[in-house]
Protein backbone atom coordinates (compact mmCIF):
# COMPACT_ATOMS: atom_id res chain seq x y z
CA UNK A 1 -11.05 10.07 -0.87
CA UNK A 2 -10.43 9.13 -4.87
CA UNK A 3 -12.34 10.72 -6.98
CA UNK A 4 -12.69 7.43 -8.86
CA UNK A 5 -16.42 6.78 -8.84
CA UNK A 6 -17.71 10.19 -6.46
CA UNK A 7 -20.89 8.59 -6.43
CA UNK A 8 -20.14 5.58 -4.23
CA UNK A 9 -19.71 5.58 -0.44
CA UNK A 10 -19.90 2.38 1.20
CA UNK A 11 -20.49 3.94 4.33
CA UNK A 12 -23.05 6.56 3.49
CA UNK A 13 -26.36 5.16 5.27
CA UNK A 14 -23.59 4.98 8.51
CA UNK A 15 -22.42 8.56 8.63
CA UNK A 16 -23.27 10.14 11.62
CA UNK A 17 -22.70 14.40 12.25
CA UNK A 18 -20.30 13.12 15.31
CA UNK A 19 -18.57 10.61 13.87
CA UNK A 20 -14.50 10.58 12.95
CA UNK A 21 -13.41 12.69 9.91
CA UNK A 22 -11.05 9.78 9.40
CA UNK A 23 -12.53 6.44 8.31
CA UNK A 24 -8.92 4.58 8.26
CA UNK A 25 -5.69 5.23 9.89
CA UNK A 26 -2.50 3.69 9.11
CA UNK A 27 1.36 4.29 9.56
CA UNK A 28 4.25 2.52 8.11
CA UNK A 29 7.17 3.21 5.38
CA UNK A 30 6.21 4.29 2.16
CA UNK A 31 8.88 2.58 -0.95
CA UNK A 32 9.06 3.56 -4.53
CA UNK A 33 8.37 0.19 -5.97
CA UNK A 34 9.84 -0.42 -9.63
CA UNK A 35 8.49 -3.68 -10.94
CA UNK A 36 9.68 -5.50 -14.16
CA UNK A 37 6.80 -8.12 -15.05
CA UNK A 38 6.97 -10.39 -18.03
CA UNK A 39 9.71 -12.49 -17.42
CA UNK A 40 9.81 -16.00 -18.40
CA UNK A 41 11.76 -16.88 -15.92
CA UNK A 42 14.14 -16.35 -13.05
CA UNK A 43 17.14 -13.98 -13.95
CA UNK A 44 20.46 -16.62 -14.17
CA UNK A 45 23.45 -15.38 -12.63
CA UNK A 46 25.80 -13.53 -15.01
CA UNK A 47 23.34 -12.63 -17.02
CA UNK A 48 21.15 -10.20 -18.63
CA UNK A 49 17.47 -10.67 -18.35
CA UNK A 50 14.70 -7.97 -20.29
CA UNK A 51 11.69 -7.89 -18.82
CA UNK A 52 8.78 -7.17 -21.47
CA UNK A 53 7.04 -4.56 -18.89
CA UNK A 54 7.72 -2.40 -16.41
CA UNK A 55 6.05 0.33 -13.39
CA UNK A 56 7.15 2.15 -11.06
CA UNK A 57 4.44 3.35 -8.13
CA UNK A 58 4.31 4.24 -4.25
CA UNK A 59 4.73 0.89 -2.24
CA UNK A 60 4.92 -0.24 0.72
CA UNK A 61 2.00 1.15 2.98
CA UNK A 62 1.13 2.97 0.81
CA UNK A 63 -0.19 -0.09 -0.91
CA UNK A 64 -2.68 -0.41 1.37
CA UNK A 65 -3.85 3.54 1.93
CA UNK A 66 -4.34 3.56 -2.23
CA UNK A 67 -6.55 0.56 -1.77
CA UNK A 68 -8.39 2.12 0.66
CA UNK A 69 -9.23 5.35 -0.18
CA UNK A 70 -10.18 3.88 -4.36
CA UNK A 71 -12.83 2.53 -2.01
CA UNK A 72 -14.24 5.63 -0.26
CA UNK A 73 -12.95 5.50 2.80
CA UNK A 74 -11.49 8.46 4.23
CA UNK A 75 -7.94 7.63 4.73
CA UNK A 76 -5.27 8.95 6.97
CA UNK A 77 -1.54 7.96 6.72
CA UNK A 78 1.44 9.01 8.81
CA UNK A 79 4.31 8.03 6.72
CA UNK A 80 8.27 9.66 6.80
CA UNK A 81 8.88 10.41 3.04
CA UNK A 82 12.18 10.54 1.43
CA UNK A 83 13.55 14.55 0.72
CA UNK A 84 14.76 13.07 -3.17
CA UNK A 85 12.36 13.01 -6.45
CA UNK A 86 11.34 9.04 -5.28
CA UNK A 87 9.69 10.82 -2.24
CA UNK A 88 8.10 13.87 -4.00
CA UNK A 89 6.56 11.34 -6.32
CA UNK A 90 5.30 9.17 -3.89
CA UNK A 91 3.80 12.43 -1.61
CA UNK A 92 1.87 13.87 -4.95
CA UNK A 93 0.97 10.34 -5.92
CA UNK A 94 -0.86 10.11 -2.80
CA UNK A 95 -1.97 12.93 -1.79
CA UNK A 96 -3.26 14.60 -5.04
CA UNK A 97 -3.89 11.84 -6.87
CA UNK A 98 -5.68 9.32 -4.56
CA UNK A 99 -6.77 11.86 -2.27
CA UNK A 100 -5.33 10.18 1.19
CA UNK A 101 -4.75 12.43 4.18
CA UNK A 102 -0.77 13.31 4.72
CA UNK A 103 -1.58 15.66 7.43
CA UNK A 104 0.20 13.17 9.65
CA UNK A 105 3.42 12.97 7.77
CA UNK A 106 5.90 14.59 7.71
CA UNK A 107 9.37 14.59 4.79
CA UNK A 108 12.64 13.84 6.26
CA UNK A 109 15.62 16.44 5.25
CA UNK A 110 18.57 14.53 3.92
CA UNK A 111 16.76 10.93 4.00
CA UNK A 112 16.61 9.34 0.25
CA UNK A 113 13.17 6.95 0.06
CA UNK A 114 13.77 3.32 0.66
CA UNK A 115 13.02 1.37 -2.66
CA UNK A 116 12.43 -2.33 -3.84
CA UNK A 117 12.41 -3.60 -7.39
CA UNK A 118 9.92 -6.58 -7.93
CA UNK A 119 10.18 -9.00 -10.36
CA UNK A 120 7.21 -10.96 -11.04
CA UNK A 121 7.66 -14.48 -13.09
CA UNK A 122 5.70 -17.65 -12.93
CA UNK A 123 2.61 -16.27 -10.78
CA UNK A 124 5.59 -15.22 -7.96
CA UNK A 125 7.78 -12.76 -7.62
CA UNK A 126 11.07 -11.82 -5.97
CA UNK A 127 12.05 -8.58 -4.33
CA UNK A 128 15.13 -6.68 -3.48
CA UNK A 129 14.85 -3.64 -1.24
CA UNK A 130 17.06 -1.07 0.18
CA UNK A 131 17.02 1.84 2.47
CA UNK A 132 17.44 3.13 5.76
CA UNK A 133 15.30 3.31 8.95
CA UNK A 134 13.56 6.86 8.82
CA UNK A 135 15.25 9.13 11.68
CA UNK A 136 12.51 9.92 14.79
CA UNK A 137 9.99 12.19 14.25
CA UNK A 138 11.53 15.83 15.36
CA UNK A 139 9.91 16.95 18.73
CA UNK A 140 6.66 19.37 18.29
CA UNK A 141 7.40 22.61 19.63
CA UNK A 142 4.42 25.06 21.15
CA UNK A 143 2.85 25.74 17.62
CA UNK A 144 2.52 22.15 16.97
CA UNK A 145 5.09 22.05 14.29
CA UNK A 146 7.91 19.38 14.27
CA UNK A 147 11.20 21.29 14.21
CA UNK A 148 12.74 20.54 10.56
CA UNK A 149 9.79 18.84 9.15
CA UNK A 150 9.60 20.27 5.73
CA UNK A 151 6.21 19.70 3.35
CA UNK A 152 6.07 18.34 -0.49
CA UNK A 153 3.85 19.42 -2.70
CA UNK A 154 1.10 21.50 -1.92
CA UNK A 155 0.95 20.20 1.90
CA UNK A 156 3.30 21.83 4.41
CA UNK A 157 4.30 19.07 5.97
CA UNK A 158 3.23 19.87 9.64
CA UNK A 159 2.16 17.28 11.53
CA UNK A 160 0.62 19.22 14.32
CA UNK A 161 -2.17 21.98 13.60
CA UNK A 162 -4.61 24.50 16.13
CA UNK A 163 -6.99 22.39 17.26
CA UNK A 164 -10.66 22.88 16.73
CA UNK A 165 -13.69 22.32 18.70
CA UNK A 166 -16.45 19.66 16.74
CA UNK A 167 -18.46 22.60 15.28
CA UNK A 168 -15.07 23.35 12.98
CA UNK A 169 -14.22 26.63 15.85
CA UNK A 170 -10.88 27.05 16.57
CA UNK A 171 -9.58 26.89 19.86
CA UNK A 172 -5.85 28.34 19.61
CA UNK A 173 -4.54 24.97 20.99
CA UNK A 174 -1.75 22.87 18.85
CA UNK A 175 -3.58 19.83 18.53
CA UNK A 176 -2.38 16.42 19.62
CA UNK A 177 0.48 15.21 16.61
CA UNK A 178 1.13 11.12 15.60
CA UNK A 179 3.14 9.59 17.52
CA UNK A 180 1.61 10.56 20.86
CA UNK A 181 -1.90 10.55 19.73
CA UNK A 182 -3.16 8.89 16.67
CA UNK A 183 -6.48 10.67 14.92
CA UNK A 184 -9.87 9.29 15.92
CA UNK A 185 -10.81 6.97 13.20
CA UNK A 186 -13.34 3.94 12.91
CA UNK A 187 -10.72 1.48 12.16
CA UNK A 188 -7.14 1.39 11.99
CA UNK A 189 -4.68 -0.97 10.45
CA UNK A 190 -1.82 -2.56 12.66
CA UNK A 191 1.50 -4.31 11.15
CA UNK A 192 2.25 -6.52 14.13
CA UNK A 193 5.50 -7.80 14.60
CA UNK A 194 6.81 -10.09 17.88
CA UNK A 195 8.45 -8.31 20.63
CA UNK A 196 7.30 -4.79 19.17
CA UNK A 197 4.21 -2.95 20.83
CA UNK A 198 3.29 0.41 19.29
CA UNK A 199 1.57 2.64 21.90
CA UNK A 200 -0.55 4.04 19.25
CA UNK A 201 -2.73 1.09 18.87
CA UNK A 202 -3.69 0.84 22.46
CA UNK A 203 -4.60 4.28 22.02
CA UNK A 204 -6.70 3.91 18.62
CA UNK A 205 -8.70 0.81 20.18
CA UNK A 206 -9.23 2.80 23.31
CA UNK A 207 -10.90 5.69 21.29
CA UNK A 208 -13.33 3.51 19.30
CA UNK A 209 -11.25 2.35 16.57
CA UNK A 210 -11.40 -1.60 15.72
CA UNK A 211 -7.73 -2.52 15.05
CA UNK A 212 -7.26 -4.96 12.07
CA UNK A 213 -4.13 -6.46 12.29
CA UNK A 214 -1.60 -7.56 9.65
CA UNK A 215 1.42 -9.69 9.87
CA UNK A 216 4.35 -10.70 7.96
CA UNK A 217 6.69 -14.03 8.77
CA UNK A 218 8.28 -14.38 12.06
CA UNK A 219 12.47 -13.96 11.54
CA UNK A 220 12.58 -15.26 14.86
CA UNK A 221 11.16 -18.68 14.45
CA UNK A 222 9.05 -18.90 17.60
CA UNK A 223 5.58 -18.29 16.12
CA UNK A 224 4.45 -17.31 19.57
CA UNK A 225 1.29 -15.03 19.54
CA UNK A 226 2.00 -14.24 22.96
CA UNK A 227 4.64 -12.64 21.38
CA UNK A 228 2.55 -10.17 19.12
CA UNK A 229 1.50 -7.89 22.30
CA UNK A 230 -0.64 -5.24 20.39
CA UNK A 231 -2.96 -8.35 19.09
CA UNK A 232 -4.90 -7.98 22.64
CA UNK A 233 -6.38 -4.58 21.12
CA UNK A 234 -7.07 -6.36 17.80
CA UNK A 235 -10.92 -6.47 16.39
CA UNK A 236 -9.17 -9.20 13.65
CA UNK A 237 -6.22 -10.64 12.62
CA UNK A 238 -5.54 -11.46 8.57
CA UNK A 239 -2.69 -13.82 8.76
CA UNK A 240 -2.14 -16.17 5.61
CA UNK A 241 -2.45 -19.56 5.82
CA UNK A 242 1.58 -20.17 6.43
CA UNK A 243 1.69 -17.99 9.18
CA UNK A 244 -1.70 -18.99 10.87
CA UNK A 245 -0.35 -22.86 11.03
CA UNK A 246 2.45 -21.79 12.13
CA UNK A 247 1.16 -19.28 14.83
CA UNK A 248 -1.30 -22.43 16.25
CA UNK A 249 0.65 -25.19 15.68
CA UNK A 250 -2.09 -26.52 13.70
CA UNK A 251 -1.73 -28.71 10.09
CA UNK A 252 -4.62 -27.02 8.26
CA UNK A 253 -5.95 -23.32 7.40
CA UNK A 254 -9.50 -23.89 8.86
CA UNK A 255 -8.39 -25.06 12.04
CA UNK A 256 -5.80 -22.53 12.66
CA UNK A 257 -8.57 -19.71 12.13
CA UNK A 258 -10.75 -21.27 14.86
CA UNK A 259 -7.65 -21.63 17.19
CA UNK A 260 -6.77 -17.64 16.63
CA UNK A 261 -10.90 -16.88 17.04
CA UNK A 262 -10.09 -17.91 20.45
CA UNK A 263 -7.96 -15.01 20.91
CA UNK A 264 -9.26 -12.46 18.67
CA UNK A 265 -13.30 -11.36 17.69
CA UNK A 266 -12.30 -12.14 13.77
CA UNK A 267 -9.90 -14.32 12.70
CA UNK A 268 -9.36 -14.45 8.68
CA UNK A 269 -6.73 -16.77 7.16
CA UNK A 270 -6.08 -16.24 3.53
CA UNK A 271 -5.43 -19.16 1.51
CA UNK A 272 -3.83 -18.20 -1.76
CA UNK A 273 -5.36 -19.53 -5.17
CA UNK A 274 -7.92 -21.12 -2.89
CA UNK A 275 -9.96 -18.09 -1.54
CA UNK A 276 -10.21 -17.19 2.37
CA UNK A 277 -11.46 -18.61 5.86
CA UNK A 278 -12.53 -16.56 8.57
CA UNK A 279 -14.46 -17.20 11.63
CA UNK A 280 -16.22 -14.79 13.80
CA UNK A 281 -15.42 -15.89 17.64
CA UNK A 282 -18.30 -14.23 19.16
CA UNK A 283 -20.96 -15.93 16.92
CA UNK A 284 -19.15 -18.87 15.68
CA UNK A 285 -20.23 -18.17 12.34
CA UNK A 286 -17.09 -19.92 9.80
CA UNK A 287 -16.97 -18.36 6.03
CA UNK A 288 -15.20 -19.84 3.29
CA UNK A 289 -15.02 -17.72 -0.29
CA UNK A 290 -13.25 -19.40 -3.22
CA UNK A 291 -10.60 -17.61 -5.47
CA UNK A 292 -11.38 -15.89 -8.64
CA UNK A 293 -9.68 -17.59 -11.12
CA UNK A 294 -7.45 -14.58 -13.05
CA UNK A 295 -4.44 -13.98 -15.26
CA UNK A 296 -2.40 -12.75 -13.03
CA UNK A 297 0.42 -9.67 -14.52
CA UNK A 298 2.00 -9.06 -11.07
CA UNK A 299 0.66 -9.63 -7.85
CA UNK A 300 2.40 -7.34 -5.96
CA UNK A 301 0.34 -5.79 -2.96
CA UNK A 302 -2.81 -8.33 -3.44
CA UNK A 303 -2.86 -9.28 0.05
CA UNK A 304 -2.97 -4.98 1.33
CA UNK A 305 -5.88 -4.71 -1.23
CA UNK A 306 -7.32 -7.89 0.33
CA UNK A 307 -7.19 -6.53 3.88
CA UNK A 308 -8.79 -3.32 2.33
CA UNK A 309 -11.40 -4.86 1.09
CA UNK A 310 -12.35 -6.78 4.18
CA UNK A 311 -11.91 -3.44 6.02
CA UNK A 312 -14.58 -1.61 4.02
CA UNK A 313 -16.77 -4.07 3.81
CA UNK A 314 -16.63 -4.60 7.70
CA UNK A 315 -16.79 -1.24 8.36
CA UNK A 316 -20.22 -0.96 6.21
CA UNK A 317 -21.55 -4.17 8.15
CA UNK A 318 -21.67 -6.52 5.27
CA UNK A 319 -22.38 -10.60 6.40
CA UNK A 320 -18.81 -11.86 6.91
CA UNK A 321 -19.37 -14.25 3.13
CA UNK A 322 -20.14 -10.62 1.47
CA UNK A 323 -16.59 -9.19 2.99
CA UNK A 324 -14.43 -11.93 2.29
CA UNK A 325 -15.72 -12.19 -1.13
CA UNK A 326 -15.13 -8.67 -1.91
CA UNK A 327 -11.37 -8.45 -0.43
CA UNK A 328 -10.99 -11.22 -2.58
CA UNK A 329 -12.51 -10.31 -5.44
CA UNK A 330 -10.77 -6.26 -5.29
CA UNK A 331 -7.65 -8.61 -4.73
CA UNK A 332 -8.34 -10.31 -8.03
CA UNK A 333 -8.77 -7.57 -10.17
CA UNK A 334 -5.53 -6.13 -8.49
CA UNK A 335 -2.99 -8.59 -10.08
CA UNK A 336 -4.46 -7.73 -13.46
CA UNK A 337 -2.27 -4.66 -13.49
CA UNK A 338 1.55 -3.25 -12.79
CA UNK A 339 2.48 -2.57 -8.99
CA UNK A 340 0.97 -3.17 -5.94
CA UNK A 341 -0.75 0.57 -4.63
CA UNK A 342 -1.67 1.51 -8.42
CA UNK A 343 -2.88 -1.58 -9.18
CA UNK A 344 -5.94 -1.41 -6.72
CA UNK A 345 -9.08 -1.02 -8.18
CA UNK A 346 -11.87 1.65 -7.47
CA UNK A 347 -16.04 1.01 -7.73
CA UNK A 348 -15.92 1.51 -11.55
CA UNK A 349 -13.61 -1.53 -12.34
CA UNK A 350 -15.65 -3.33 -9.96
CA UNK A 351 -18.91 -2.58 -11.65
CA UNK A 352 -17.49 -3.55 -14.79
CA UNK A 353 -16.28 -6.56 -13.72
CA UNK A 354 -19.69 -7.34 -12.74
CA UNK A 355 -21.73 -6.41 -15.95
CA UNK A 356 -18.69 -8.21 -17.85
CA UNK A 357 -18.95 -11.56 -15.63
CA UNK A 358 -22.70 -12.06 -15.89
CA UNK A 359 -22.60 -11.43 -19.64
CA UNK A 360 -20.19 -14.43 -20.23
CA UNK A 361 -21.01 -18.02 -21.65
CA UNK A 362 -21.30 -20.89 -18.71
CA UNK A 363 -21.04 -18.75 -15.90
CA UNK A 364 -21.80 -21.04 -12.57
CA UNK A 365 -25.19 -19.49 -11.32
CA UNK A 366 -24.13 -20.64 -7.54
CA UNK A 367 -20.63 -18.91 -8.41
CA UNK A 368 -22.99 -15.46 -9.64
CA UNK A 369 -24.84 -15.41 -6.64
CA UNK A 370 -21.75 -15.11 -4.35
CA UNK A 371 -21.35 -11.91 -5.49
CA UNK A 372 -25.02 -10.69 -5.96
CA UNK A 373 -24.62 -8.22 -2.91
CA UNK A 374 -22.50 -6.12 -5.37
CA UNK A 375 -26.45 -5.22 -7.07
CA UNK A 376 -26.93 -2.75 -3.96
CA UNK A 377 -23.72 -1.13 -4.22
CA UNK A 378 -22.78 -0.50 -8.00
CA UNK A 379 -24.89 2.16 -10.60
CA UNK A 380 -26.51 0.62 -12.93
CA UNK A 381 -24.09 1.60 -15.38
CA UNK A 382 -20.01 1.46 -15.50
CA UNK A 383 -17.82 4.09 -17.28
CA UNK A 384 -14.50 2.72 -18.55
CA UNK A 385 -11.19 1.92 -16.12
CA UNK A 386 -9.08 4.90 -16.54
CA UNK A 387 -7.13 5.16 -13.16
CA UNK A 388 -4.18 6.31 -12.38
CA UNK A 389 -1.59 3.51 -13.32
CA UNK A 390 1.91 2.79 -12.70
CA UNK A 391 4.05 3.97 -15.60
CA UNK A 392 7.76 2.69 -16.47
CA UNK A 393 9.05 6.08 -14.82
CA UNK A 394 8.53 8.26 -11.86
CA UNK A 395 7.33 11.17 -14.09
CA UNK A 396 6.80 12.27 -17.62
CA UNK A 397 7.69 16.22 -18.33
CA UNK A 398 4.92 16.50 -20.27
């Protein structure tokens, strides 16, 4: 959990002595994203372009896992890191300073981290990635270890430990490692993709978990959600407004969302510089949340922060207006600063944001009230913004 605002749990008046140690879990690959921003313009072939900023930070999933856990929640992430500098970066980055839970992963001997440099211009940007698929997790042997699985920083790297009973005893037994068993959690975050089912999720749902599920364009061109088998354990699915026409062969956001709330509880369709849509198919109830209007530096990884947001504020039971207007608004304030998993805020930026915004001239009372929920939440007073930020290198000496 980051150590950003201590004070602040959004699930606190939830908590039960039985419930998961985890509050998130999510897997996926974890990048070392280096992103130039201030650029006027496209780079022109055959030329040289300077970019008047640059950061480097982890990316990847681990855009979302920062977001997360600079909200409270208890995060979990089973990730293959890189055996290079990129990878011990990334692993300390994480793990010491956001607090996330790498118990689960596990640093690949003789794999260099996959990497993509961003370059943001004209409220866009445009990537280029390499690497190389991580190799299978090693088989656990009878301690619970993964054969060759080597640790980074102060974890060891082991993906499998003695098991414990719920009173903390220990009961000799290597407990269950990810793949084969995910860790209970009270939601978990899905990257769907058609043709691909990832026994996990089944798994995760079946334990308690409600699966939120992310998706990225179909290469295949068939836009069948028949297609996207691990959306039948889904509690809701965040496509953007592109992908949920395309997915219902529907000509507008709104209708597309009640199409997929037909096949899934939540459907939320994000809509760019116009806000978000969702609708809740067991009620009916429709939500619509405008866009904060921002300056936007580089908006790498605003859509994971987005999905985080709606994530914590589901998982504390907020109205469905209150959640979408707090994944957008931590989505907002994301694009403010360099990269996409050190750009996320915590509770303090938040709070300041708030006692900033009501203090300005002309302020749209309806537009104020949105975001009155955020009175319950925040202290009464804010202390300045000083996360951890992406810098223009992986590491100063000193």
């Amino acid at each position: 959990m980051s150590t950003d605002t201590p004070g602040i749990d959004p699930l606190e008046a939830l908590r039960a002595p039985r419930d998961p140690a985890c509050d998130v879990f999510l897997t996926g690959p974890v990048f070392l994203d280096i992103i130039f921003t201030g650029l006027d313009s496209a780079p022109v072939r055959g030329t040289e372009s300077w970019a008047r900023g640059m950061g480097s930070s982890p990316g990847g999933v681990a855009n979302m896992a920062t977001a997360l856990a600079r909200l409270g929640l208890h995060t979990s992430l089973a990730a293959a890191f890189g055996d290079d500098h990129y990878g011990e970066y990334c692993w300390d980055a994480l793990e010491q300073g956001e607090g996330i839970d790498l118990s689960m992963s596990h640093t690949v001997p003789g794999w260099h981290s996959p990497v993509t440099v961003s370059m943001a211009y004209e409220g866009e940007r445009t990537m280029v990635s390499h690497g190389h698929e991580a190799p299978a997790p090693a088989p656990v042997d009878g301690t619970g270890s993964r054969a060759g699985a080597t640790g980074t920083g102060t974890s060891t790297g082991t993906t499998g430990t003695t098991g414990t009973t719920e009173n903390g005893t220990s009961t000799g037994a290597a407990a269950p490692v990810f793949p084969q068993c995910p860790p209970r959690a009270r939601a978990a975050i899905a990257s769907l993709a058609p043709g691909r089912s990832e026994p996990w999720v089944a798994t995760a749902a079946r334990d308690g978990a409600l699966v939120f599920g992310d998706v990225g364009w179909d290469e295949t061109g068939r836009w069948d959600l028949d297609a996207l088998p691990d959306l039948a354990h889904c509690e809701a699915f965040l496509p953007n407004a592109e992908e949920a026409m395309r997915y219902t062969r529907t000509d507008c956001p709104r209708a597309a969302a009640h199409a997929l709330a037909e096949r899934v509880p939540l459907a939320v369709v994000t809509l760019g510089a116009e806000g978000a849509y969702a609708v809740d198919g067991r009620t009916g109830t429709a939500a619509a949340v405008p866009a904060i209007e921002v300056e936007a530096l580089d908006p790498t990884g605003a859509g994971d922060v987005f999905v985080a947001g709606f994530v914590t504020g589901t998982l504390a039971d907020w109205p469905l207006a209150d959640r979408l207007a707090f994944a957008g608004l931590t989505a907002a304030l994301s694009v403010q600063e360099f990269g996409g998993s050190l750009s996320a805020p915590g509770w303090a930026e938040i709070a300041a944001w708030w006692q900033l915004i009501r203090t300005c001239d002309r302020q749209d009372p309806a537009a104020l009230e949105r975001y009155a929920f955020l009175d319950d939440l925040l202290p009464a007073t804010a202390r300045a913004w000083p996360l951890r930020r992406a810098v223009p290198t992986i590491g100063f000496r000193q």
